[in-house]
N, C-alpha and C. Protein backbone atom coordinates (compact mmCIF):
# COMPACT_ATOMS: atom_id res chain seq x y z
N UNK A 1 -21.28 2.36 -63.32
CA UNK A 1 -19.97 1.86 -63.72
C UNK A 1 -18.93 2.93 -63.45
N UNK A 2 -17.59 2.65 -62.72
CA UNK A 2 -16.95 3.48 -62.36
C UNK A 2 -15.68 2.79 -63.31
N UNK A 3 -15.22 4.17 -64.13
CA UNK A 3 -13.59 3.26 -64.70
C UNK A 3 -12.71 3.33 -63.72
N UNK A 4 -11.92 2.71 -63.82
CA UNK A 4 -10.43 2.75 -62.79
C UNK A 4 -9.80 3.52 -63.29
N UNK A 5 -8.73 4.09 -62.00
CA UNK A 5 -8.59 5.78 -62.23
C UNK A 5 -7.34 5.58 -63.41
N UNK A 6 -7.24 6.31 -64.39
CA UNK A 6 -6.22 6.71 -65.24
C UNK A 6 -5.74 8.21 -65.48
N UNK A 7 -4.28 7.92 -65.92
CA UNK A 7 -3.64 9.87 -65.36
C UNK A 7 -4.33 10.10 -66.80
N UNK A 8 -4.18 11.95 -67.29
CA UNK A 8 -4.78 12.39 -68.43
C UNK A 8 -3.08 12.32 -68.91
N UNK A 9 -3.33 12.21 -70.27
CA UNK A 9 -2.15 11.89 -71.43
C UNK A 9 -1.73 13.79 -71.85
N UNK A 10 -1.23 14.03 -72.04
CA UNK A 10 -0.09 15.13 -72.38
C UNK A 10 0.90 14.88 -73.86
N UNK A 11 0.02 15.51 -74.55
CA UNK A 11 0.19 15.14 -76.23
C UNK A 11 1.23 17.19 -76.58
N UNK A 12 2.04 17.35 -76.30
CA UNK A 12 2.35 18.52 -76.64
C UNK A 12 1.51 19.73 -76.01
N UNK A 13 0.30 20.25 -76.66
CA UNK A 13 -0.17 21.35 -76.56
C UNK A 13 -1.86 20.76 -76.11
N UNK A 14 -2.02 19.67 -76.22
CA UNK A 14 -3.32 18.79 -75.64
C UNK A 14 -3.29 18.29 -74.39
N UNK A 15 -4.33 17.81 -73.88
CA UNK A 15 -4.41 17.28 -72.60
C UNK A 15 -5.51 15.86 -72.82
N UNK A 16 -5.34 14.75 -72.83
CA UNK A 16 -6.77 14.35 -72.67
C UNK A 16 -7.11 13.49 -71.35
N UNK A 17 -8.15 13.70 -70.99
CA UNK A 17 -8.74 13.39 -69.53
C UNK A 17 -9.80 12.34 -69.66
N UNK A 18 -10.37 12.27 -68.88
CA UNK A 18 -11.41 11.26 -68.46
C UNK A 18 -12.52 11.90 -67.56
N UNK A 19 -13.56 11.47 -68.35
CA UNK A 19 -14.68 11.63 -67.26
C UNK A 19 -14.90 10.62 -66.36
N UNK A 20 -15.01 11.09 -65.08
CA UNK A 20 -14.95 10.30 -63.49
C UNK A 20 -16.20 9.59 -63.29
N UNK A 21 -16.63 11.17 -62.85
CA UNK A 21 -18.26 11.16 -62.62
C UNK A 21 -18.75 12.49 -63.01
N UNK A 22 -20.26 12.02 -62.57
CA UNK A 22 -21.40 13.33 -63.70
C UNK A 22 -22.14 13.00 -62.16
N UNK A 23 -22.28 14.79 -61.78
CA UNK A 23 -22.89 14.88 -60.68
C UNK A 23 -24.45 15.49 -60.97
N UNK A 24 -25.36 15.51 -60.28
CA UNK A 24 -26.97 15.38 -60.28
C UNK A 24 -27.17 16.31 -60.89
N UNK A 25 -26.39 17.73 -60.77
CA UNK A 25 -26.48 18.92 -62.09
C UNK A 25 -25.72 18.58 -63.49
N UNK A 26 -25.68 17.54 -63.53
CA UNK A 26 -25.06 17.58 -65.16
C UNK A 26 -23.70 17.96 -65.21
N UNK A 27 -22.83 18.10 -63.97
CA UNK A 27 -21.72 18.82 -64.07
C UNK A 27 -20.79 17.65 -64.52
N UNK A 28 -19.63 17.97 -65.32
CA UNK A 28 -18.86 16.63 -65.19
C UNK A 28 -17.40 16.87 -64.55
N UNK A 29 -17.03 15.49 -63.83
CA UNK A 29 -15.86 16.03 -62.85
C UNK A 29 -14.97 15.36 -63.86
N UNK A 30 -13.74 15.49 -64.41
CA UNK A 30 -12.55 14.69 -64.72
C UNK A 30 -11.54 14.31 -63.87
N UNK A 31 -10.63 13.73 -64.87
CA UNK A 31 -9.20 13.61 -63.89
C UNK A 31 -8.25 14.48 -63.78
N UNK A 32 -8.49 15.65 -64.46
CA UNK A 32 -7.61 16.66 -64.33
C UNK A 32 -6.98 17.29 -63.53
N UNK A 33 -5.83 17.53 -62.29
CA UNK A 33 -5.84 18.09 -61.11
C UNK A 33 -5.27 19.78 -61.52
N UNK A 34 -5.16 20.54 -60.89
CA UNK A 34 -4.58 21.59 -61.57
C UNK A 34 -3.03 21.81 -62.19
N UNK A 35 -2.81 20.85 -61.55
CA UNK A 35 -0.83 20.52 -61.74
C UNK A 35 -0.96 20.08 -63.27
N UNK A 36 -1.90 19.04 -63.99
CA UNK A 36 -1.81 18.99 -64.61
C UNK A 36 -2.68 19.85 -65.79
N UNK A 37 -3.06 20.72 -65.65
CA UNK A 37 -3.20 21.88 -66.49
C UNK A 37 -2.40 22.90 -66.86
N UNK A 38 -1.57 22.74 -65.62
CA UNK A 38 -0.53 24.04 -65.85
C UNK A 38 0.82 23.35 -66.52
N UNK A 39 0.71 21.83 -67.06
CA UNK A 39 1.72 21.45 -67.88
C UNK A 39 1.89 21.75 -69.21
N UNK A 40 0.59 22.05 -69.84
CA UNK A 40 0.29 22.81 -70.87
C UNK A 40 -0.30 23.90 -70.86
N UNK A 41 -0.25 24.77 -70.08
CA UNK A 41 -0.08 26.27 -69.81
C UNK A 41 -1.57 26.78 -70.10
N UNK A 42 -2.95 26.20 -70.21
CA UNK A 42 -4.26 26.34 -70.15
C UNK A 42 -4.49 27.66 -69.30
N UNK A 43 -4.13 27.50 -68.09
CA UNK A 43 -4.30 28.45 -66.68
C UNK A 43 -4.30 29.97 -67.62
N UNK A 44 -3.59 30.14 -68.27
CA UNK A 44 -2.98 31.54 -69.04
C UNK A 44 -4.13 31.71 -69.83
N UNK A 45 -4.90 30.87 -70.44
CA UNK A 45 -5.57 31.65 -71.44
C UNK A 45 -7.11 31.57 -70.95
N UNK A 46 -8.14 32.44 -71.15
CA UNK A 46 -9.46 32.64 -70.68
C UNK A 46 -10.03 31.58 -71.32
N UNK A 47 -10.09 31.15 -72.42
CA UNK A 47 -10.82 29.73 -73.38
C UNK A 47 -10.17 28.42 -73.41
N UNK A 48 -11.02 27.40 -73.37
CA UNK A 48 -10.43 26.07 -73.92
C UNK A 48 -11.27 25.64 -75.02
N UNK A 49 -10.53 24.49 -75.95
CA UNK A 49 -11.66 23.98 -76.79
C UNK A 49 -11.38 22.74 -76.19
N UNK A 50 -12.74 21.91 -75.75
CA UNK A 50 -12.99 20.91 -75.37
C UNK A 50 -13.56 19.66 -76.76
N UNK A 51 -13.12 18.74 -76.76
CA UNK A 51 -13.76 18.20 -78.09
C UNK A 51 -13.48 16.32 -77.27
N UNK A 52 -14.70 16.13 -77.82
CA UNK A 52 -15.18 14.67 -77.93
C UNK A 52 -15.69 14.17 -79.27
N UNK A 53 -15.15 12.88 -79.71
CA UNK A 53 -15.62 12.32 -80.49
C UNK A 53 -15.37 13.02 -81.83
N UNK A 54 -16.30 13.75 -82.47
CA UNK A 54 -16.18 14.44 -83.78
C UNK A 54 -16.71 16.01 -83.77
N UNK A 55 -16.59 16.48 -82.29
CA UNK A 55 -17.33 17.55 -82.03
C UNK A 55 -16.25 18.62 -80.74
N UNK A 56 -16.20 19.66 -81.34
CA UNK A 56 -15.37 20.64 -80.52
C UNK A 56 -16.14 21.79 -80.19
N UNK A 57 -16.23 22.36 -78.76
CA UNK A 57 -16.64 22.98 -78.08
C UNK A 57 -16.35 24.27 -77.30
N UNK A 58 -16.31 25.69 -77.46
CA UNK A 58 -15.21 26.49 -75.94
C UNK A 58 -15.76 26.29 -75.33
N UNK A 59 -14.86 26.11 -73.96
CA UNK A 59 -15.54 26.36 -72.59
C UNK A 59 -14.63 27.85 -72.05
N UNK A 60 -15.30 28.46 -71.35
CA UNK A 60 -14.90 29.62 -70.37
C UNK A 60 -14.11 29.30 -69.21
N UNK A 61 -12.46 29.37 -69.09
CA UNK A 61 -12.12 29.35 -67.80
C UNK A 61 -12.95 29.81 -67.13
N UNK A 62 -13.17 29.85 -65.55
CA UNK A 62 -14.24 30.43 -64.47
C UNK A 62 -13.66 29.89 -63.13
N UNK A 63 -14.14 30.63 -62.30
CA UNK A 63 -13.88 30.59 -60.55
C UNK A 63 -15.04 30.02 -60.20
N UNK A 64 -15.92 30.42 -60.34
CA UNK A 64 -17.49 30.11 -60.00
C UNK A 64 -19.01 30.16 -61.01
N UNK A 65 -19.55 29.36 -60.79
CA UNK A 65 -21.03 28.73 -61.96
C UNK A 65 -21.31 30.24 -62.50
N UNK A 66 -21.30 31.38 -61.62
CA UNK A 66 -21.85 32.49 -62.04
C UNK A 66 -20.92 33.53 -63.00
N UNK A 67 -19.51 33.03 -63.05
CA UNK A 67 -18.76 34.07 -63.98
C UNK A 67 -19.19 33.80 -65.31
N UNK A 68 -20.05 33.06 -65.87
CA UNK A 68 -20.23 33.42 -67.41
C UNK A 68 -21.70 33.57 -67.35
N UNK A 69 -22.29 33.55 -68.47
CA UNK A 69 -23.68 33.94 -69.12
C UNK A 69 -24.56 32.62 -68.77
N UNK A 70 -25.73 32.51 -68.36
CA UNK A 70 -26.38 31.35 -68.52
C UNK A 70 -26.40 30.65 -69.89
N UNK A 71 -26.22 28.89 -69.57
CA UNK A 71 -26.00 28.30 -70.91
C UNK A 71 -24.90 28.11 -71.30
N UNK A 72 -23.70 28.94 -70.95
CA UNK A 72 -22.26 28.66 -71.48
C UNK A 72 -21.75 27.63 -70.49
N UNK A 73 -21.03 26.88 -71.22
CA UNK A 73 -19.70 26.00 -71.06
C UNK A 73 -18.91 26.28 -70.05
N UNK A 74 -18.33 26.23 -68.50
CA UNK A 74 -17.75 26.53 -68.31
C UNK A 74 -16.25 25.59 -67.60
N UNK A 75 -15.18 25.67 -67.48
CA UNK A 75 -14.19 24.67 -66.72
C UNK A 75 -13.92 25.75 -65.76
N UNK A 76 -14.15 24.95 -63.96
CA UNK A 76 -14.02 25.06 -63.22
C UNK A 76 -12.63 24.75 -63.07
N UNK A 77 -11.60 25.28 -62.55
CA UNK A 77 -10.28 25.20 -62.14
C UNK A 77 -10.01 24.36 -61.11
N UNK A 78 -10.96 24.17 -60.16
CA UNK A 78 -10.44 23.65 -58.80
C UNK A 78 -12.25 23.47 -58.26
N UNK A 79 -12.46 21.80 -59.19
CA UNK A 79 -14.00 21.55 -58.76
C UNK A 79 -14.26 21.24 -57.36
N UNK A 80 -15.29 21.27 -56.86
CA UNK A 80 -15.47 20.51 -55.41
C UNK A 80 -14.97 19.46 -54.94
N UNK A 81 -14.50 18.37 -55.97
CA UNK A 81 -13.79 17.24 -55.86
C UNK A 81 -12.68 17.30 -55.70
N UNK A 82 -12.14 18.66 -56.39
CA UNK A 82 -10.58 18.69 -56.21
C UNK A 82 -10.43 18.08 -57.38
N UNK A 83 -10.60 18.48 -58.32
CA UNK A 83 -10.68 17.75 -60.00
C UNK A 83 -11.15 19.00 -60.84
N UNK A 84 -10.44 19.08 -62.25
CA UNK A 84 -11.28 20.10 -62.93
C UNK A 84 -12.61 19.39 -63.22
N UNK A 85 -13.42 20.44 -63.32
CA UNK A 85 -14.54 20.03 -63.59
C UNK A 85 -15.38 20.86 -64.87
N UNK A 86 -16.26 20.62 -65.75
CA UNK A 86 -16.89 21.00 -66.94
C UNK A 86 -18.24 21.23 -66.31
N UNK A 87 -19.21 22.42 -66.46
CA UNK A 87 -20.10 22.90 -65.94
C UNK A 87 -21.16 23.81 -66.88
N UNK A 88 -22.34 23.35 -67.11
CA UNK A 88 -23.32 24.70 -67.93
C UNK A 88 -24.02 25.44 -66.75
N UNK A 89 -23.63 27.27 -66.55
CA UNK A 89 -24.41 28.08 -65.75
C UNK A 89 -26.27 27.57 -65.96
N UNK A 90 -26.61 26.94 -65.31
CA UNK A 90 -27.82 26.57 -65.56
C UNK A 90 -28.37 25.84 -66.42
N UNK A 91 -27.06 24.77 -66.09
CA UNK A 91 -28.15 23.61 -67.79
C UNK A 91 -26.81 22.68 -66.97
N UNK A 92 -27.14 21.27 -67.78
CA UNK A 92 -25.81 19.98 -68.06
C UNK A 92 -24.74 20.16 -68.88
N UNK A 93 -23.66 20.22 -68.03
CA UNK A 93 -22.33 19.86 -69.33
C UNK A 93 -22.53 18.35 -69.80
N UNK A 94 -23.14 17.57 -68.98
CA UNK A 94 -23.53 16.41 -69.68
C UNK A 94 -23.96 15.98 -70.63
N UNK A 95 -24.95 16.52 -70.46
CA UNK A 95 -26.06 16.65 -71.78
C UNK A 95 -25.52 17.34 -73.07
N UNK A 96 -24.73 18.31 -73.10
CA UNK A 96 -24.63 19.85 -73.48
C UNK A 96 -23.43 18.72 -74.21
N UNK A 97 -22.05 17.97 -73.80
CA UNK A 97 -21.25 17.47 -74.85
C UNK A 97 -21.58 16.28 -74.83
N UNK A 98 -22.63 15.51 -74.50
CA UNK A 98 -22.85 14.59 -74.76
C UNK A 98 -21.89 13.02 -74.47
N UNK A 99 -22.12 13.92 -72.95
CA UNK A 99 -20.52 12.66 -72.55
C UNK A 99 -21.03 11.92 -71.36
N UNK A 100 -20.66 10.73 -70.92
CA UNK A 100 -20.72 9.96 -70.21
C UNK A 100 -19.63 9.18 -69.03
N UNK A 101 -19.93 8.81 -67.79
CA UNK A 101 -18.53 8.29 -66.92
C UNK A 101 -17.95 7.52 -68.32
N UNK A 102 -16.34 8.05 -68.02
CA UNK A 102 -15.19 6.94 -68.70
C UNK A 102 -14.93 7.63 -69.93
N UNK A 103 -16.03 8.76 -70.51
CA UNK A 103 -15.49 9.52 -71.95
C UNK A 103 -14.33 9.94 -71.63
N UNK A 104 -13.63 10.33 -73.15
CA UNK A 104 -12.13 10.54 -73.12
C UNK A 104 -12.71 12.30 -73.66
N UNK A 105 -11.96 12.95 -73.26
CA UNK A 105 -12.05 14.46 -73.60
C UNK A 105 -11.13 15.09 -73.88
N UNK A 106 -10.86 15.90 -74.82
CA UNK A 106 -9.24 16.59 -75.18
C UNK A 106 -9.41 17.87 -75.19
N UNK A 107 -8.35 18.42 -74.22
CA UNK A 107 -8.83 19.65 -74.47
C UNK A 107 -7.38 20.82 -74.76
N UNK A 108 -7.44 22.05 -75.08
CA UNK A 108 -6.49 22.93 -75.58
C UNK A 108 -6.64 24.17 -75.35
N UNK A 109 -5.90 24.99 -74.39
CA UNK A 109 -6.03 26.31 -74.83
C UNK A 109 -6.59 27.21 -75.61
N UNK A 110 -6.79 28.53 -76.05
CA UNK A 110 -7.23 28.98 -76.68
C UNK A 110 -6.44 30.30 -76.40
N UNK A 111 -5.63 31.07 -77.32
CA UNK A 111 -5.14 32.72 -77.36
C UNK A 111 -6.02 33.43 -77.10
């Protein structure tokens, strides 16, 4: 099931996105492009908290799968798709927030 594409909403200091697709590593791509990250000024800070449902998460800004620790969280800036993307160094972001195509995801900066 693919949802039809929707922009991510821009709540002040939030962002919330959509999951697209979930690629064969568990990675998940959103709708995020980088334009819209830098509307709420994310780019600036090294952490996000990612939260679904009743559950909040950091992820590690990162360039590549290998800038954090195996097991951590990471948001890719500029995924292969050309989409941010949510990534575990050696595991599923899938699995890991427990999200599926079409979840809604909010996410925020971190100082």
């Amino acid at each position: 099931m693919k949802p039809r594409f929707v922009k991510p909403v821009i709540r002040g200091t939030l962002i919330e996105c959509t999951v697209l697709h979930i690629d064969v590593f568990g990675n998940v791509i959103t709708n995020l492009s980088i334009r819209d990250v830098e509307k709420i000024d994310i780019s600036s800070t090294s952490k996000v908290d990612v939260s679904f449902r009743n559950r909040t998460v950091e992820a590690v800004l990162a360039s590549t799968y290998s800038d954090a620790g195996e097991g951590t969280l990471i948001m890719i800036m500029s995924g292969s798709q050309g989409f941010m993307e949510l990534a575990v160094n050696r595991g599923s972001a899938a699995q890991h927030l427990g999200v599926r195509v079409g979840s809604k995801l909010t996410l925020k900066g971190k100082s």
